[in-house]
Protein backbone atom coordinates (compact mmCIF):
# COMPACT_ATOMS: atom_id res chain seq x y z
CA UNK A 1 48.98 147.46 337.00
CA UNK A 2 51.46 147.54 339.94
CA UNK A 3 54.98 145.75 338.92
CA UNK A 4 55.99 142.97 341.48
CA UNK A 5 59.78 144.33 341.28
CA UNK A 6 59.63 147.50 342.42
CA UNK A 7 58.85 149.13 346.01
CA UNK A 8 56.37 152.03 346.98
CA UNK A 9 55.52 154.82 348.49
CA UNK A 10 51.99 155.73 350.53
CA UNK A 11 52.27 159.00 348.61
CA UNK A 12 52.20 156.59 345.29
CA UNK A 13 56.10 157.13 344.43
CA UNK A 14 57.90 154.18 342.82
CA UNK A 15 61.39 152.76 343.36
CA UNK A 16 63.82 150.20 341.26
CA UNK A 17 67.46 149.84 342.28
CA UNK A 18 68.89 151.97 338.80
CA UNK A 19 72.89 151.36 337.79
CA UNK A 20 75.87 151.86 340.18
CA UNK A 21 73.54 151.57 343.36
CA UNK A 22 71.46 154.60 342.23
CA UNK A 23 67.56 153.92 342.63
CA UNK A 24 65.07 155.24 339.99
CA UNK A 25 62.16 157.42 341.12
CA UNK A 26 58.80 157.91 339.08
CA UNK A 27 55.37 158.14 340.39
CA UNK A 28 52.81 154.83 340.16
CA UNK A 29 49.81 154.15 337.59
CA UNK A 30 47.59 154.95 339.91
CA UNK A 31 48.94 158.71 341.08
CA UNK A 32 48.66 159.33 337.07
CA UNK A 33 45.35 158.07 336.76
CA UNK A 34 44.40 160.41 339.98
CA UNK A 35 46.29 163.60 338.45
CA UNK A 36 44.72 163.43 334.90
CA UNK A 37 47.18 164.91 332.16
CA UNK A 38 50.19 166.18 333.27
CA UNK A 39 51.62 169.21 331.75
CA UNK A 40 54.46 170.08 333.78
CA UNK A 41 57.31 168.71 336.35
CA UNK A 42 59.34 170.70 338.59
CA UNK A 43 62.17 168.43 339.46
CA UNK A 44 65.66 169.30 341.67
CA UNK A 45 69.09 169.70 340.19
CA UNK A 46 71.81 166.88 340.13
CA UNK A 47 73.30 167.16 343.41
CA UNK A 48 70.67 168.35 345.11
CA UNK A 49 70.09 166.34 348.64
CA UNK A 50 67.05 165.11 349.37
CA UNK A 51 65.57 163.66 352.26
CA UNK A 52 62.88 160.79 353.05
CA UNK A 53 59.46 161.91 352.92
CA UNK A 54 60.53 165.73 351.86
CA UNK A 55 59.36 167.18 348.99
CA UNK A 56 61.29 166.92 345.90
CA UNK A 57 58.97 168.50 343.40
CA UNK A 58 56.34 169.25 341.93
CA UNK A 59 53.92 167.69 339.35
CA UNK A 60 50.85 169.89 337.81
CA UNK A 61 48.31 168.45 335.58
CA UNK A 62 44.97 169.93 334.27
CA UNK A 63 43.14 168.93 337.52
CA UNK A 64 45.70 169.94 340.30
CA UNK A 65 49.23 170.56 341.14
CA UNK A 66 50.84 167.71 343.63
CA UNK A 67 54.14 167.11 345.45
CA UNK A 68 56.98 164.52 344.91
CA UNK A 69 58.32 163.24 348.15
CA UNK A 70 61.33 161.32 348.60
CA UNK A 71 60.76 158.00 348.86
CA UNK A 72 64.72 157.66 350.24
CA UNK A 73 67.24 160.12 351.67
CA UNK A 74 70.16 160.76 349.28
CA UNK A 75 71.36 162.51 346.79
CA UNK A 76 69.67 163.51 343.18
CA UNK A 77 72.54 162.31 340.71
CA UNK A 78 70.03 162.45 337.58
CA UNK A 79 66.91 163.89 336.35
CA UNK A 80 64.58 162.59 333.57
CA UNK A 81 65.40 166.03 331.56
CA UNK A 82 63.16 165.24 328.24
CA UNK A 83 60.41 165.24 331.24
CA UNK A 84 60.67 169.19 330.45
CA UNK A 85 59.23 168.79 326.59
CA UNK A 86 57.38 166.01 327.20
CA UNK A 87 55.79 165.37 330.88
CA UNK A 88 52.68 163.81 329.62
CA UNK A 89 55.23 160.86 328.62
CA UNK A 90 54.56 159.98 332.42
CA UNK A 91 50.68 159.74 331.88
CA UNK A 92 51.61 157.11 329.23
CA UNK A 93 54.58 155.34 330.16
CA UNK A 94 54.76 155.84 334.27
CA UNK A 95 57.50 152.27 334.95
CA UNK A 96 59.27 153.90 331.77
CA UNK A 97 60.29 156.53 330.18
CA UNK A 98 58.35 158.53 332.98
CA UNK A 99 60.88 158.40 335.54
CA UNK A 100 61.71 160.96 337.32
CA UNK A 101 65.01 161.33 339.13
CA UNK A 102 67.92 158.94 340.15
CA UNK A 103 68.71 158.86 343.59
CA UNK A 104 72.59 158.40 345.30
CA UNK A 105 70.59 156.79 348.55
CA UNK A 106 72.05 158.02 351.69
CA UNK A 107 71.26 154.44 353.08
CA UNK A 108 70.53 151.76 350.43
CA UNK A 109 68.89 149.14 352.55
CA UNK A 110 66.39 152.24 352.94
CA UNK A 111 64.91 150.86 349.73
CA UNK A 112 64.11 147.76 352.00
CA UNK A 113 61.53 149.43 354.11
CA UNK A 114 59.19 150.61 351.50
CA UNK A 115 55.79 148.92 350.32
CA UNK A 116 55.82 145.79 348.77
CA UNK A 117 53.85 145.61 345.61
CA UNK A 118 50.79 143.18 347.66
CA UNK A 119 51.47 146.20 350.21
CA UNK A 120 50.57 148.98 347.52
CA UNK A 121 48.03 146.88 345.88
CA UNK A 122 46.23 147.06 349.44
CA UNK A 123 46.69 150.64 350.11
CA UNK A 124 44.79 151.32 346.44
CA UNK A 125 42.40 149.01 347.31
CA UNK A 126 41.48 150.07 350.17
């Protein structure tokens, strides 16, 4: 399942335009599936600034522990906080209440340059 409306990363991040010209970050089905259960996420503070392709935390599951890159330069104004009670909510609901940070990008049309879902869909397929 890859949703048409959102954009990608090659390192299987996930981006939606979020309120107030903030963009929502989670990671795709796929990166899940790969991981296995998750049972932790490191994520950064609000206000933290983050740049494109830097990593912005971690995520450890039973098989491995894996980076979070930045799909956009910015900076962190939110962070999925009931992540820290509950990260295996982003095994089951990845688009959803698996996000994991909003993002105050640096450059919105950023968002712009970022896989298309037919251009993800390829990448996994491949």
């Amino acid at each position: 399942m890859i949703p048409e409306d959102l954009r990608y990363t090659a390192e299987h991040e996930w981006v939606v335009g979020a309120e107030g010209g903030n963009v929502r970050v989670g990671i795709t089905q796929f990166a899940q599936d790969a991981l296995g259960d998750i049972v932790f996420v490191q994520l950064p503070d609000s206000g933290a600034v983050v740049e494109a392709g830097e990593s912005l935390g971690e995520i450890e599951s039973t098989k491995s522990v894996s980076e979070i890159y930045a799909p956009v330069s910015g900076t962190v104004a939110a962070r999925n906080e009931a992540l820290a009670d509950t990260p295996e909510v982003i095994n089951s609901d990845p688009y959803g209440a698996g996000w994991l940070v909003e993002i105050v990008p640096a450059d919105p049309a950023a968002v712009d340059g970022l896989l298309t879902a037919d251009a993800y869909r390829e990448l996994t397929e491949s």
